[in-house]
Protein backbone atom coordinates (compact mmCIF):
# COMPACT_ATOMS: atom_id res chain seq x y z
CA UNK A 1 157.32 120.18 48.18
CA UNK A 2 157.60 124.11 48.06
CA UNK A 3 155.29 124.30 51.23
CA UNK A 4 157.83 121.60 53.23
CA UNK A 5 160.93 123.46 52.42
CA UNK A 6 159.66 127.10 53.53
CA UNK A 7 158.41 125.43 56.70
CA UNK A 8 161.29 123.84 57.05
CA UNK A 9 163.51 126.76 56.60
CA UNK A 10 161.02 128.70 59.41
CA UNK A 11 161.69 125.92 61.81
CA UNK A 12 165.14 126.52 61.46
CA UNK A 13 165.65 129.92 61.23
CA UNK A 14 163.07 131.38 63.94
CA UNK A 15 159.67 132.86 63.07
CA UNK A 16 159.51 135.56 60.49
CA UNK A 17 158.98 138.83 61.12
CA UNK A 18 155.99 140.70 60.09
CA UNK A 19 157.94 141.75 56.79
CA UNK A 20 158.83 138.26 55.93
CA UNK A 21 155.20 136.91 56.73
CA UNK A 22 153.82 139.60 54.40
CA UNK A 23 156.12 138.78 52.10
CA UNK A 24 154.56 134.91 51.62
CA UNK A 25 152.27 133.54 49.32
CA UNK A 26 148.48 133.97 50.25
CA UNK A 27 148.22 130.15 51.37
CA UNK A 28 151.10 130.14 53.77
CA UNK A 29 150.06 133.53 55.31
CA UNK A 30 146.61 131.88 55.66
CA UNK A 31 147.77 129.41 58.03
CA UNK A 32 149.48 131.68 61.06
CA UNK A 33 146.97 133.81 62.33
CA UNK A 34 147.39 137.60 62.63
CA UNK A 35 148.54 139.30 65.41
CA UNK A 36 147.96 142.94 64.10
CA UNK A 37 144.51 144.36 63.45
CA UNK A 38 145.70 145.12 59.45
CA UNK A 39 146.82 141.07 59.58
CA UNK A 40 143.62 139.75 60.82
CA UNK A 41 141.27 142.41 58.31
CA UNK A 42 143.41 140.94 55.55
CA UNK A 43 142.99 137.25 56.45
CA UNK A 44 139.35 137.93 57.27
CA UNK A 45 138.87 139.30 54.05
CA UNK A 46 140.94 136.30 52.53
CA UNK A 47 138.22 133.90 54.26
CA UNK A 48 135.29 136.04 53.13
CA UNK A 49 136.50 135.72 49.60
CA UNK A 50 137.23 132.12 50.04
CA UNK A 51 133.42 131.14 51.32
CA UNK A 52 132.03 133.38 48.40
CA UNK A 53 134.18 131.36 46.31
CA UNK A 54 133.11 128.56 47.85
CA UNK A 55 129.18 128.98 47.03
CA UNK A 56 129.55 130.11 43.39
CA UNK A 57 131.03 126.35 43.10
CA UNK A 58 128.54 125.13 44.63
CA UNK A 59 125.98 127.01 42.50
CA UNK A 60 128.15 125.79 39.56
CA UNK A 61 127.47 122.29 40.80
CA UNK A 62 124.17 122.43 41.44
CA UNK A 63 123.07 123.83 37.81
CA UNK A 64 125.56 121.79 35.64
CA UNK A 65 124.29 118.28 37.60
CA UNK A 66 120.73 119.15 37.12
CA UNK A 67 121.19 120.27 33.52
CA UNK A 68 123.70 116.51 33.05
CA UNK A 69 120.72 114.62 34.93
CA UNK A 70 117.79 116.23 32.89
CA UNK A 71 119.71 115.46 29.50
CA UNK A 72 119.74 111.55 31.18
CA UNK A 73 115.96 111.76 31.79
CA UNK A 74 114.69 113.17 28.29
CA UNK A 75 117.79 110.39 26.09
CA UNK A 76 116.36 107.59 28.78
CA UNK A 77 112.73 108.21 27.99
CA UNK A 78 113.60 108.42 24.47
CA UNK A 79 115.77 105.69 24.02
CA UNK A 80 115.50 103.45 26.67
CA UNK A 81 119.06 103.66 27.95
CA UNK A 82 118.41 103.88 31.66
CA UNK A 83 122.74 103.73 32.38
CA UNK A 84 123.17 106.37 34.92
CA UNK A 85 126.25 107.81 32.99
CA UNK A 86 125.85 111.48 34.99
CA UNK A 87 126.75 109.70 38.23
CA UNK A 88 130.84 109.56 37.37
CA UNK A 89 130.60 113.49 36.85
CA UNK A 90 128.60 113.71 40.26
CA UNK A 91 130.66 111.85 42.24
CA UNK A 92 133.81 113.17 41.17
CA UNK A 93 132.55 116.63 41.08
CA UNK A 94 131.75 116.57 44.53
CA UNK A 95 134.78 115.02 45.70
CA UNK A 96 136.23 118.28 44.43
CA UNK A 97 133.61 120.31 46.17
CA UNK A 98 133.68 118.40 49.59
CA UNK A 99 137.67 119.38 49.57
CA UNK A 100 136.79 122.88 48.78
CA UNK A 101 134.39 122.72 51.64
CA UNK A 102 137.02 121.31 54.08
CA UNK A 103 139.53 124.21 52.88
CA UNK A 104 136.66 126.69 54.14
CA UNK A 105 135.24 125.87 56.93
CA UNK A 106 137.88 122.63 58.54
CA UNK A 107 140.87 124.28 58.54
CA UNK A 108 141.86 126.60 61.22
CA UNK A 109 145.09 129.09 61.05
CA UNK A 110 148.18 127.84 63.09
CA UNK A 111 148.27 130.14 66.70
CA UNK A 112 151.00 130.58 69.03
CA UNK A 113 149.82 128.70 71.35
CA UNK A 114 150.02 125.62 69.23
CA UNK A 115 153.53 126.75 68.10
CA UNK A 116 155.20 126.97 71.09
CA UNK A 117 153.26 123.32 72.39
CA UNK A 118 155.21 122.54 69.24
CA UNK A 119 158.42 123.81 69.75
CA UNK A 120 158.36 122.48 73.38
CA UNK A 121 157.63 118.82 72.38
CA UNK A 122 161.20 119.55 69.75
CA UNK A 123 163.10 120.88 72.66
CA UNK A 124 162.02 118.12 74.50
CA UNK A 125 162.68 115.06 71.63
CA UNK A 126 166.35 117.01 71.36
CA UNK A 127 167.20 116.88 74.73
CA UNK A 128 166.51 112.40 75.23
């Protein structure tokens, strides 16, 4: 709801100037792309951070699943309980990580171009 109201408020008040957009929280800032070279080194290095991020979950993943699946193996062989229980942490593990993914590599930063194709189209719906 937060996110809705500051956009909201930067529709209506004009775009903010570089001390306002410095000023935001890291995820807003993320989404306008820099103009100035200190902007675009300190969303670059946001991104970096992000995909490093991004693979230590991944290694996380990786090693908890295989150590859930190997304790299914050895309690199956011992007990005859073949009930894939691991699966449910799996699936919804990776529904996690496939958003994470998306976050990293799908999204793209908001450019001007795209804002002022925006504000056109609003100009446009205000004037009919």
């Amino acid at each position: 709801m937060r996110r809705r109201v500051r956009w909201y408020r930067l529709r209506m008040t004009g775009w903010p100037s570089r001390a306002k957009l410095a000023a935001m929280d890291d995820a807003t800032a993320d989404e306008v792309l820099a103009t100035s070279a200190e902007g675009l080194r300190e969303q670059a290095f946001r991104r970096v951070k992000k995909r490093r991020d991004l693979h230590t979950h991944a290694f996380a993943y990786l090693v908890v699943n295989l150590l859930l699946w190997g304790v299914w193996a050895v309690i199956g062989a011992t007990s005859h309980s073949w009930f894939p229980w691991p699966l449910w942490v799996t699936l919804g593990w990776g529904v996690g990580l496939a958003f994470n993914a998306w976050d990293v590599y799908g999204r793209h930063p908001i450019t001007e171009d795209e804002l002022r194709r925006e504000m056109d189209r609003l100009r446009a719906a205000g004037r009919s």
